[in-house]
PDB file of N, CA and C in Angstrom:
ATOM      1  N   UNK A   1       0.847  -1.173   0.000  1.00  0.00           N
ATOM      2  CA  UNK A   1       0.000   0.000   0.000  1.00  0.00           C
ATOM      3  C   UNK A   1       0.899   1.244   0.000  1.00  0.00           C
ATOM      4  N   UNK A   2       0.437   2.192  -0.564  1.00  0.00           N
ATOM      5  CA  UNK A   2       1.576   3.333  -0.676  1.00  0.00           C
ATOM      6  C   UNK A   2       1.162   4.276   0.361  1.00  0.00           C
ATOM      7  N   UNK A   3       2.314   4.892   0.793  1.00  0.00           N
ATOM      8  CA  UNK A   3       1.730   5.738   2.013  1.00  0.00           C
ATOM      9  C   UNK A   3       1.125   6.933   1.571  1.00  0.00           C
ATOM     10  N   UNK A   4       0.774   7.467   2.743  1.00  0.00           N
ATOM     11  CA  UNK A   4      -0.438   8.515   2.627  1.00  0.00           C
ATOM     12  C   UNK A   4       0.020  10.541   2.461  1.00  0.00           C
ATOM     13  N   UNK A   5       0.776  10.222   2.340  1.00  0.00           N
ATOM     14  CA  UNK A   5       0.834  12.101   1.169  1.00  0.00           C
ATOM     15  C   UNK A   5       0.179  12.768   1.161  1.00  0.00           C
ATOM     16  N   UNK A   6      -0.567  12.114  -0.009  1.00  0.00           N
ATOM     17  CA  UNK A   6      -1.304  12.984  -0.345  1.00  0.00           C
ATOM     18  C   UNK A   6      -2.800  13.040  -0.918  1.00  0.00           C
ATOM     19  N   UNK A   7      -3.504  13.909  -1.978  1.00  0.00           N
ATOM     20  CA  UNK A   7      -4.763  13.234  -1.595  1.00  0.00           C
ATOM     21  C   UNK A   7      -4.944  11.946  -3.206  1.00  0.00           C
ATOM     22  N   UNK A   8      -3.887  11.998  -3.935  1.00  0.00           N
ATOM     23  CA  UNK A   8      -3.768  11.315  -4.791  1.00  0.00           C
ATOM     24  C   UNK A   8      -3.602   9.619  -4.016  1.00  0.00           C
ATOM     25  N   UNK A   9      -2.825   9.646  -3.060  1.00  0.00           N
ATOM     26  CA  UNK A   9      -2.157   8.866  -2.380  1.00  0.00           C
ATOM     27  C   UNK A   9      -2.812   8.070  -1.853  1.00  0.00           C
ATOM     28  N   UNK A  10      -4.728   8.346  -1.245  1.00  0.00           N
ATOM     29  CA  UNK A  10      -5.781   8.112  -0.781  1.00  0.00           C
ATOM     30  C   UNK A  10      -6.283   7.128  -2.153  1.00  0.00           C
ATOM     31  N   UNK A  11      -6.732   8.295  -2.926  1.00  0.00           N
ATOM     32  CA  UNK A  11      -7.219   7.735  -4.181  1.00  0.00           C
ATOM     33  C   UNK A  11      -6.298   6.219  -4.757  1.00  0.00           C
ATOM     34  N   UNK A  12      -5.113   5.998  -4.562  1.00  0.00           N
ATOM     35  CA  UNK A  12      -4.648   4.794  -5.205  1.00  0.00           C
ATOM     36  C   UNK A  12      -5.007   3.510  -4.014  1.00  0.00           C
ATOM     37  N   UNK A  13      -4.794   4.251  -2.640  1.00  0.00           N
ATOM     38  CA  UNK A  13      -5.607   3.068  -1.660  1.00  0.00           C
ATOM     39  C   UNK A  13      -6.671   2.961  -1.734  1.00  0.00           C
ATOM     40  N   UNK A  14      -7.431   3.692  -2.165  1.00  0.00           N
ATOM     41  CA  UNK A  14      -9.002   3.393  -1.791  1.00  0.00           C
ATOM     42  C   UNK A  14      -8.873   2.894  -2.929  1.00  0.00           C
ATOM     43  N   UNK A  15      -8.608   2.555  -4.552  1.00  0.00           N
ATOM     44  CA  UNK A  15      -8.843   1.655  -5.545  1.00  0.00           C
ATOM     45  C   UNK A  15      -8.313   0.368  -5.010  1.00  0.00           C
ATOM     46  N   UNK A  16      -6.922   0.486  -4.125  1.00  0.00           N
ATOM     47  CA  UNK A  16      -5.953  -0.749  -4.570  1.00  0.00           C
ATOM     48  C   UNK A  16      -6.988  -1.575  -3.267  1.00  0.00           C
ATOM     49  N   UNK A  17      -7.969  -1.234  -2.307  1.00  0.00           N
ATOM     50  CA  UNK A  17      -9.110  -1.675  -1.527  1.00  0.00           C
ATOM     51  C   UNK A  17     -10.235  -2.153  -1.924  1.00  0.00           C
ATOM     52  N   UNK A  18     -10.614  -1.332  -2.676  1.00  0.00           N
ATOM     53  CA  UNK A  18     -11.878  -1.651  -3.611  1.00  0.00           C
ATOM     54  C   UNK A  18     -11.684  -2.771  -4.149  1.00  0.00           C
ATOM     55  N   UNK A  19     -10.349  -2.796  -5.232  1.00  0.00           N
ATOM     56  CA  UNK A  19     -10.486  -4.302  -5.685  1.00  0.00           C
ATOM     57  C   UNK A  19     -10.078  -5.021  -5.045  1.00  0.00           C
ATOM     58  N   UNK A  20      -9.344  -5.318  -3.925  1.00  0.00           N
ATOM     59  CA  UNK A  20      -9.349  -6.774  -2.865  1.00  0.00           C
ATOM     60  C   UNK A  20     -10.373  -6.772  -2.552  1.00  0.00           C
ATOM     61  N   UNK A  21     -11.627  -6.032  -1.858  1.00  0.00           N
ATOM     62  CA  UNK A  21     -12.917  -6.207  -1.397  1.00  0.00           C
ATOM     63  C   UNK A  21     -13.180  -6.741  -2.756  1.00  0.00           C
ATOM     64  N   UNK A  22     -13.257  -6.575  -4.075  1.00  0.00           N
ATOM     65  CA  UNK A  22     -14.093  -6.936  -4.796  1.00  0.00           C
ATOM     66  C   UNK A  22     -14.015  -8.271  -5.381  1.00  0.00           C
ATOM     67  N   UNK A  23     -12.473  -8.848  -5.299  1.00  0.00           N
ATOM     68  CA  UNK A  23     -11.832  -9.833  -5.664  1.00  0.00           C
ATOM     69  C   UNK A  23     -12.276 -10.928  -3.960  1.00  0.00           C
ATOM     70  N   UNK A  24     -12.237 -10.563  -3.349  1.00  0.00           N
ATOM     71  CA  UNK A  24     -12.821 -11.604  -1.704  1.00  0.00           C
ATOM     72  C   UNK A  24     -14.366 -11.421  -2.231  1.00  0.00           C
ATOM     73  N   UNK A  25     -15.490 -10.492  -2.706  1.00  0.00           N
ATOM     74  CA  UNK A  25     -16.558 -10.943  -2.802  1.00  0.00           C
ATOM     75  C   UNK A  25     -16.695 -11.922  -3.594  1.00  0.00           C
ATOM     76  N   UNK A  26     -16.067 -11.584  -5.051  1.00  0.00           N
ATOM     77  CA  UNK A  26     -16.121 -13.016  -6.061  1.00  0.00           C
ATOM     78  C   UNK A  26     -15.610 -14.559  -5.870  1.00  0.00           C
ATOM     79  N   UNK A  27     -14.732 -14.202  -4.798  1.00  0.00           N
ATOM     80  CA  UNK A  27     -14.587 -15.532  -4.358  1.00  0.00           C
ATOM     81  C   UNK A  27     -15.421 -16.227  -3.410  1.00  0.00           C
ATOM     82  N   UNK A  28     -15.666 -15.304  -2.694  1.00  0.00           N
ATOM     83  CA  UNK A  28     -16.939 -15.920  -1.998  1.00  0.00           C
ATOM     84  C   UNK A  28     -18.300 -16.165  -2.439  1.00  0.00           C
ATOM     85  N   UNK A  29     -18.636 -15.885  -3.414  1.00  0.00           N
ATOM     86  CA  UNK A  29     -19.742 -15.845  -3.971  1.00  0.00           C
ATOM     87  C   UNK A  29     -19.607 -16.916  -4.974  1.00  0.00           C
ATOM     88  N   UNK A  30     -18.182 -17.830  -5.181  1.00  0.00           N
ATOM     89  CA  UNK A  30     -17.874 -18.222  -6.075  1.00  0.00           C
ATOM     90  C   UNK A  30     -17.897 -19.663  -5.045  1.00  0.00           C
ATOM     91  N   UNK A  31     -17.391 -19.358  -4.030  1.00  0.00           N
ATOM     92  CA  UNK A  31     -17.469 -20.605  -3.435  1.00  0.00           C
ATOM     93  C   UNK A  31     -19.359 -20.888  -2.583  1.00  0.00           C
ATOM     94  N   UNK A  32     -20.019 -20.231  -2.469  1.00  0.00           N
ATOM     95  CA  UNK A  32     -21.746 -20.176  -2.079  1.00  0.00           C
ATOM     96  C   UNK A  32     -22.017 -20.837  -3.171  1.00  0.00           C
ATOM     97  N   UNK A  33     -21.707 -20.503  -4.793  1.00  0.00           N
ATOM     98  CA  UNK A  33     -21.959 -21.232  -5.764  1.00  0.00           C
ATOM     99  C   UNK A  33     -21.755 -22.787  -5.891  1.00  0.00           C
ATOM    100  N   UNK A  34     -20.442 -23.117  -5.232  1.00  0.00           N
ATOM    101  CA  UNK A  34     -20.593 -24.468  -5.565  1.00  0.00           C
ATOM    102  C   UNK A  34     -20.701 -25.021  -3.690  1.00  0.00           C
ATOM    103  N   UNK A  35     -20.901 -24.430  -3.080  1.00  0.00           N
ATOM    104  CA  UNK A  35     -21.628 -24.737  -2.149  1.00  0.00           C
ATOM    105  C   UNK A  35     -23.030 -25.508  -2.336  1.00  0.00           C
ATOM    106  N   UNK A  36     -23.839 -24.305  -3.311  1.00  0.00           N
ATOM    107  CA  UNK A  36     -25.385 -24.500  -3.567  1.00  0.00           C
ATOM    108  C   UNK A  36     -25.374 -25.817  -4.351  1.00  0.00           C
ATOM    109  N   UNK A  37     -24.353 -25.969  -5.493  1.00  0.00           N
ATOM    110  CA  UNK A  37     -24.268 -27.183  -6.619  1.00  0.00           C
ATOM    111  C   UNK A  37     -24.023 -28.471  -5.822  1.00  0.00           C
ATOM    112  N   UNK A  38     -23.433 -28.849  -4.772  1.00  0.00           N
ATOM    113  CA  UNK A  38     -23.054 -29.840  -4.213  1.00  0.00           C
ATOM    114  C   UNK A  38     -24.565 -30.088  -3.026  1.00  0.00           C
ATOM    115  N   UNK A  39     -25.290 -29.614  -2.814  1.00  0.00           N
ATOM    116  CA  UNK A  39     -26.540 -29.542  -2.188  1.00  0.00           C
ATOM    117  C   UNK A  39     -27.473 -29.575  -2.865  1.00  0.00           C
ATOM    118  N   UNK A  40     -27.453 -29.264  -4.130  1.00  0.00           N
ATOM    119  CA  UNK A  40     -28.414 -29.434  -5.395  1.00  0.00           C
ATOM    120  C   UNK A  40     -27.862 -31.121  -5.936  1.00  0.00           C
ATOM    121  N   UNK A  41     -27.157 -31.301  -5.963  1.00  0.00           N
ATOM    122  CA  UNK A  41     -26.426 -32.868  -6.840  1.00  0.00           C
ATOM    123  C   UNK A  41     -26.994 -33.660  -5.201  1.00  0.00           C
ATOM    124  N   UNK A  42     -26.617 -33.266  -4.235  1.00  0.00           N
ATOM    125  CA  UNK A  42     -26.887 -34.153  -3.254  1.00  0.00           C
ATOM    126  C   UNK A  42     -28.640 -34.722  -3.147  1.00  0.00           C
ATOM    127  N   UNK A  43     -29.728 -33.378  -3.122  1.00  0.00           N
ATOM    128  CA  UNK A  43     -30.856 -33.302  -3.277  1.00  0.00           C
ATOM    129  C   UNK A  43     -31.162 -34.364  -3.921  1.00  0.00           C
ATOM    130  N   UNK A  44     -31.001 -34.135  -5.484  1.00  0.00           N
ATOM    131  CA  UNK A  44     -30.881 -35.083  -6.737  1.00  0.00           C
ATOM    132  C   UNK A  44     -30.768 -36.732  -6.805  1.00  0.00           C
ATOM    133  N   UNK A  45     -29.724 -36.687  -5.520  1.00  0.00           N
ATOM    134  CA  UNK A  45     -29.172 -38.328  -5.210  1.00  0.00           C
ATOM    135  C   UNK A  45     -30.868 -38.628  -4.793  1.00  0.00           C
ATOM    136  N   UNK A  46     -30.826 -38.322  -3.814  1.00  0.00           N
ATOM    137  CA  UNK A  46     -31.896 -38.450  -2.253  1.00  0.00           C
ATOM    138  C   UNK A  46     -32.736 -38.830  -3.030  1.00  0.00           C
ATOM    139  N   UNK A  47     -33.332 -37.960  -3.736  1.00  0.00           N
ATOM    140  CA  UNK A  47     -35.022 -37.996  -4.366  1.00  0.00           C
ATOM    141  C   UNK A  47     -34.921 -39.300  -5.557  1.00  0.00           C
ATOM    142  N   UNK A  48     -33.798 -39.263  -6.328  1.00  0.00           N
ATOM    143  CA  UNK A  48     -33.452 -40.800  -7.130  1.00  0.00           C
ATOM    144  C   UNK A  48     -33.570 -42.003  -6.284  1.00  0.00           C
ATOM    145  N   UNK A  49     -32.874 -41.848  -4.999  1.00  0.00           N
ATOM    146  CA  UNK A  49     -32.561 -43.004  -4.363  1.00  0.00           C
ATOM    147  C   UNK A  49     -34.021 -43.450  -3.644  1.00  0.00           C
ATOM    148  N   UNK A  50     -34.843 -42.245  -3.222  1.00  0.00           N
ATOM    149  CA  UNK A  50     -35.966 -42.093  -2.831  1.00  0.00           C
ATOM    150  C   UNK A  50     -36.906 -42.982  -3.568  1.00  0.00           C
ATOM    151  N   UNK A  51     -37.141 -42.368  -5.040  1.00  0.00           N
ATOM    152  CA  UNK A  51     -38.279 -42.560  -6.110  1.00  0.00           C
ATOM    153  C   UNK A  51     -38.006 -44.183  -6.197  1.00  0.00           C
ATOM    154  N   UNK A  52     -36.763 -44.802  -6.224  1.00  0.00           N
ATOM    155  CA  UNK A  52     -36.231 -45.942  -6.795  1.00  0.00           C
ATOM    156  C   UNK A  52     -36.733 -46.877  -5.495  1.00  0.00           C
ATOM    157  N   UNK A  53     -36.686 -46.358  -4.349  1.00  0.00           N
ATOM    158  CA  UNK A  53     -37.474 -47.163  -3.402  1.00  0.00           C
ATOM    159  C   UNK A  53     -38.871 -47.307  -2.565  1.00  0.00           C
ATOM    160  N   UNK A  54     -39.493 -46.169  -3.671  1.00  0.00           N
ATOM    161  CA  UNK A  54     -40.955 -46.140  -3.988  1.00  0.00           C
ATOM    162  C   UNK A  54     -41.340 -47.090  -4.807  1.00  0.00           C
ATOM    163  N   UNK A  55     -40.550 -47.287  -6.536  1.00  0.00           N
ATOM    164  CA  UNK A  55     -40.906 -48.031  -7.326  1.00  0.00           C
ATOM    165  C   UNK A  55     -40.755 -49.275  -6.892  1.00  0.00           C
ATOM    166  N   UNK A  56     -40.188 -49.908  -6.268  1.00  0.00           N
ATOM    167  CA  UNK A  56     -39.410 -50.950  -5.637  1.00  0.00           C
ATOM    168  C   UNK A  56     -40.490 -51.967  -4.782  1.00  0.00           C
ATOM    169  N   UNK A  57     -40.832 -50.577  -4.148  1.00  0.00           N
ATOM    170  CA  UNK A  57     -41.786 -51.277  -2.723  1.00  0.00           C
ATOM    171  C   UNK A  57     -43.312 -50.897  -3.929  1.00  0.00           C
ATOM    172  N   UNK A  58     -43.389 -50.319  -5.053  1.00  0.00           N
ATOM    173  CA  UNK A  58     -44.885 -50.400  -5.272  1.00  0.00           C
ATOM    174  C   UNK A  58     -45.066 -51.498  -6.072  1.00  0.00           C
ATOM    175  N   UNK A  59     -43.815 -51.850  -6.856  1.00  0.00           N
ATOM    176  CA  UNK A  59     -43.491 -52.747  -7.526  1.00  0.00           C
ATOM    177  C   UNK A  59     -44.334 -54.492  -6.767  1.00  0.00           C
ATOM    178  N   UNK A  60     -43.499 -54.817  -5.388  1.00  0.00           N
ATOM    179  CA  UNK A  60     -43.322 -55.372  -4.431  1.00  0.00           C
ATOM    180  C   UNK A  60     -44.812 -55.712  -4.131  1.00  0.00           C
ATOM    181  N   UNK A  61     -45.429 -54.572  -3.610  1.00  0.00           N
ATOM    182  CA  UNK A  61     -47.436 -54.705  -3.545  1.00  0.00           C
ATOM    183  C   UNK A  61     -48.131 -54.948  -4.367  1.00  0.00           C
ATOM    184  N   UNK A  62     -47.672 -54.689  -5.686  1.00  0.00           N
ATOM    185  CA  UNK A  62     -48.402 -55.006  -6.895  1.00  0.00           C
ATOM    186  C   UNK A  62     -48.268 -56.857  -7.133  1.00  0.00           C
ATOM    187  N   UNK A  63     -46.791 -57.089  -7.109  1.00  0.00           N
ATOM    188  CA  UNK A  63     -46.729 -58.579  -7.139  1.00  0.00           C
ATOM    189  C   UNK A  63     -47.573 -59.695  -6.251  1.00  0.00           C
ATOM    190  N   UNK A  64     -47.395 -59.089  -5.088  1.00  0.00           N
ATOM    191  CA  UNK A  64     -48.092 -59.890  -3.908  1.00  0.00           C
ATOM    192  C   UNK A  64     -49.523 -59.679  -4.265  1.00  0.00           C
ATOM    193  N   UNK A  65     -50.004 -58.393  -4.433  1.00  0.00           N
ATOM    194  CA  UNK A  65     -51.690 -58.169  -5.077  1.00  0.00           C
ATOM    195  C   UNK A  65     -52.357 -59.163  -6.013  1.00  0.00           C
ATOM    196  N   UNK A  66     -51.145 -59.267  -6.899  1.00  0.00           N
ATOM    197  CA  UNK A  66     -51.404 -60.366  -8.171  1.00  0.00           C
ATOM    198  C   UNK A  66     -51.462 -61.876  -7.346  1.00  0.00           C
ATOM    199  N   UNK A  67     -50.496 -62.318  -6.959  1.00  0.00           N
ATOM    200  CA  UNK A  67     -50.422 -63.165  -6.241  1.00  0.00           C
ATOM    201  C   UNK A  67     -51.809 -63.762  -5.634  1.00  0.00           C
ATOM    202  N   UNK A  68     -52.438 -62.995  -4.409  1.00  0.00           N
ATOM    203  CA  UNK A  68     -53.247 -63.114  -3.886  1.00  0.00           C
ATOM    204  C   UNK A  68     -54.248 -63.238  -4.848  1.00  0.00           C
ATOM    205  N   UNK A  69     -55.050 -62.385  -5.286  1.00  0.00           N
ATOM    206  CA  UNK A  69     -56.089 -62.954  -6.326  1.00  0.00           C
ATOM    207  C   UNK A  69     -55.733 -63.935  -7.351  1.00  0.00           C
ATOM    208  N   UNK A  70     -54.644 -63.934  -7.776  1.00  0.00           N
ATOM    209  CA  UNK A  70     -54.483 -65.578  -8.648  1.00  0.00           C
ATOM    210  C   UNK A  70     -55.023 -66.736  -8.027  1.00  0.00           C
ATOM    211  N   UNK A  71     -54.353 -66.713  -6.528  1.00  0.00           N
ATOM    212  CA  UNK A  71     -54.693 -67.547  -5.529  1.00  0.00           C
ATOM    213  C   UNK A  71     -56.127 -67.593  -5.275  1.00  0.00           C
ATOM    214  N   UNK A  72     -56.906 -66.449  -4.981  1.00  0.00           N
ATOM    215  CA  UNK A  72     -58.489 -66.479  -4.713  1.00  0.00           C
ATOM    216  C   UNK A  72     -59.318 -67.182  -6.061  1.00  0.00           C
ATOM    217  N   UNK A  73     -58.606 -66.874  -7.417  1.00  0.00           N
ATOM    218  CA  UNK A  73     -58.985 -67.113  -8.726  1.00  0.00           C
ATOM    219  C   UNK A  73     -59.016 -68.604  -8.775  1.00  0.00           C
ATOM    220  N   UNK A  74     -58.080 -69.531  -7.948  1.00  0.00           N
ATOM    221  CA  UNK A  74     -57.480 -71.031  -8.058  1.00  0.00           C
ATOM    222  C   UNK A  74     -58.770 -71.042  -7.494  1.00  0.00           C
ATOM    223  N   UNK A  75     -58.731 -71.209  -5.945  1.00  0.00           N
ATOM    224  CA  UNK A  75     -59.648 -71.362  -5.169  1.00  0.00           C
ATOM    225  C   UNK A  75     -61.121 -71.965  -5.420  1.00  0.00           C
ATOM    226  N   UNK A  76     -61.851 -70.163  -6.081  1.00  0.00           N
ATOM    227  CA  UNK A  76     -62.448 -70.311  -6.496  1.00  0.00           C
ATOM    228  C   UNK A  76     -63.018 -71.391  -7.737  1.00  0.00           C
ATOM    229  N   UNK A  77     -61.973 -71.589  -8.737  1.00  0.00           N
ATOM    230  CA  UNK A  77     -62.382 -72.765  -9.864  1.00  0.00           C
ATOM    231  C   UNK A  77     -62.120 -73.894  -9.779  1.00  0.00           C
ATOM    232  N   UNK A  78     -61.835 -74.129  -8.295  1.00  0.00           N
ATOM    233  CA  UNK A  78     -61.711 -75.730  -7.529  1.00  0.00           C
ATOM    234  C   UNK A  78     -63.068 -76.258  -7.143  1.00  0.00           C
ATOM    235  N   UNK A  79     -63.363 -74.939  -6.469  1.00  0.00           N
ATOM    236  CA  UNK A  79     -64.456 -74.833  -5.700  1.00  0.00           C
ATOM    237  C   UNK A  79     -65.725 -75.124  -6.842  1.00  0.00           C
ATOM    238  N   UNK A  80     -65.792 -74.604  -8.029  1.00  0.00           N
ATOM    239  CA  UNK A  80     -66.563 -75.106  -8.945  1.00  0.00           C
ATOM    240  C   UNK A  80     -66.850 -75.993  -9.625  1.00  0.00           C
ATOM    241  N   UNK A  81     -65.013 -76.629  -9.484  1.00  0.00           N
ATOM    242  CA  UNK A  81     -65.044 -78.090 -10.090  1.00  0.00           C
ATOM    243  C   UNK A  81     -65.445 -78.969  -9.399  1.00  0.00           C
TER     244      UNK A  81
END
């Protein structure tokens, strides 16, 4: 930083300030960014891993559903024979 003189002397600190403040906001704003992306990809997992063990288990009730009335279906055309 150059010392203080004069009022020119001000003027080159207060720029050579401005841009470190401005260069620490972009980085921080740069790192919130992939802050947000790694919480967004994570989200993403969850709700995949989620949906996949919705389909899974509806999958699962549907089989046994079938199951059971096949079975009531036997039953029944025993019962007739």
């Amino acid at each position: 930083m150059p010392p203080l003189y004069s009022i020119v002397d001000w003027d080159k600190r207060r720029t050579v300030l401005e841009a470190f403040e401005w260069e620490q906001w972009i980085s921080r704003e740069e790192e919130i960014e992939d802050c947000q992306q790694l919480r967004l990809d994570l989200v993403k997992r969850l709700m995949k891993k989620r949906h996949n063990k919705i389909k899974i288990s509806s999958e699962a009730k549907m089989q046994n559903t079938k199951t059971r009335i096949e079975q009531e279906n036997m039953k029944k055309i025993k019962k007739i024979r």
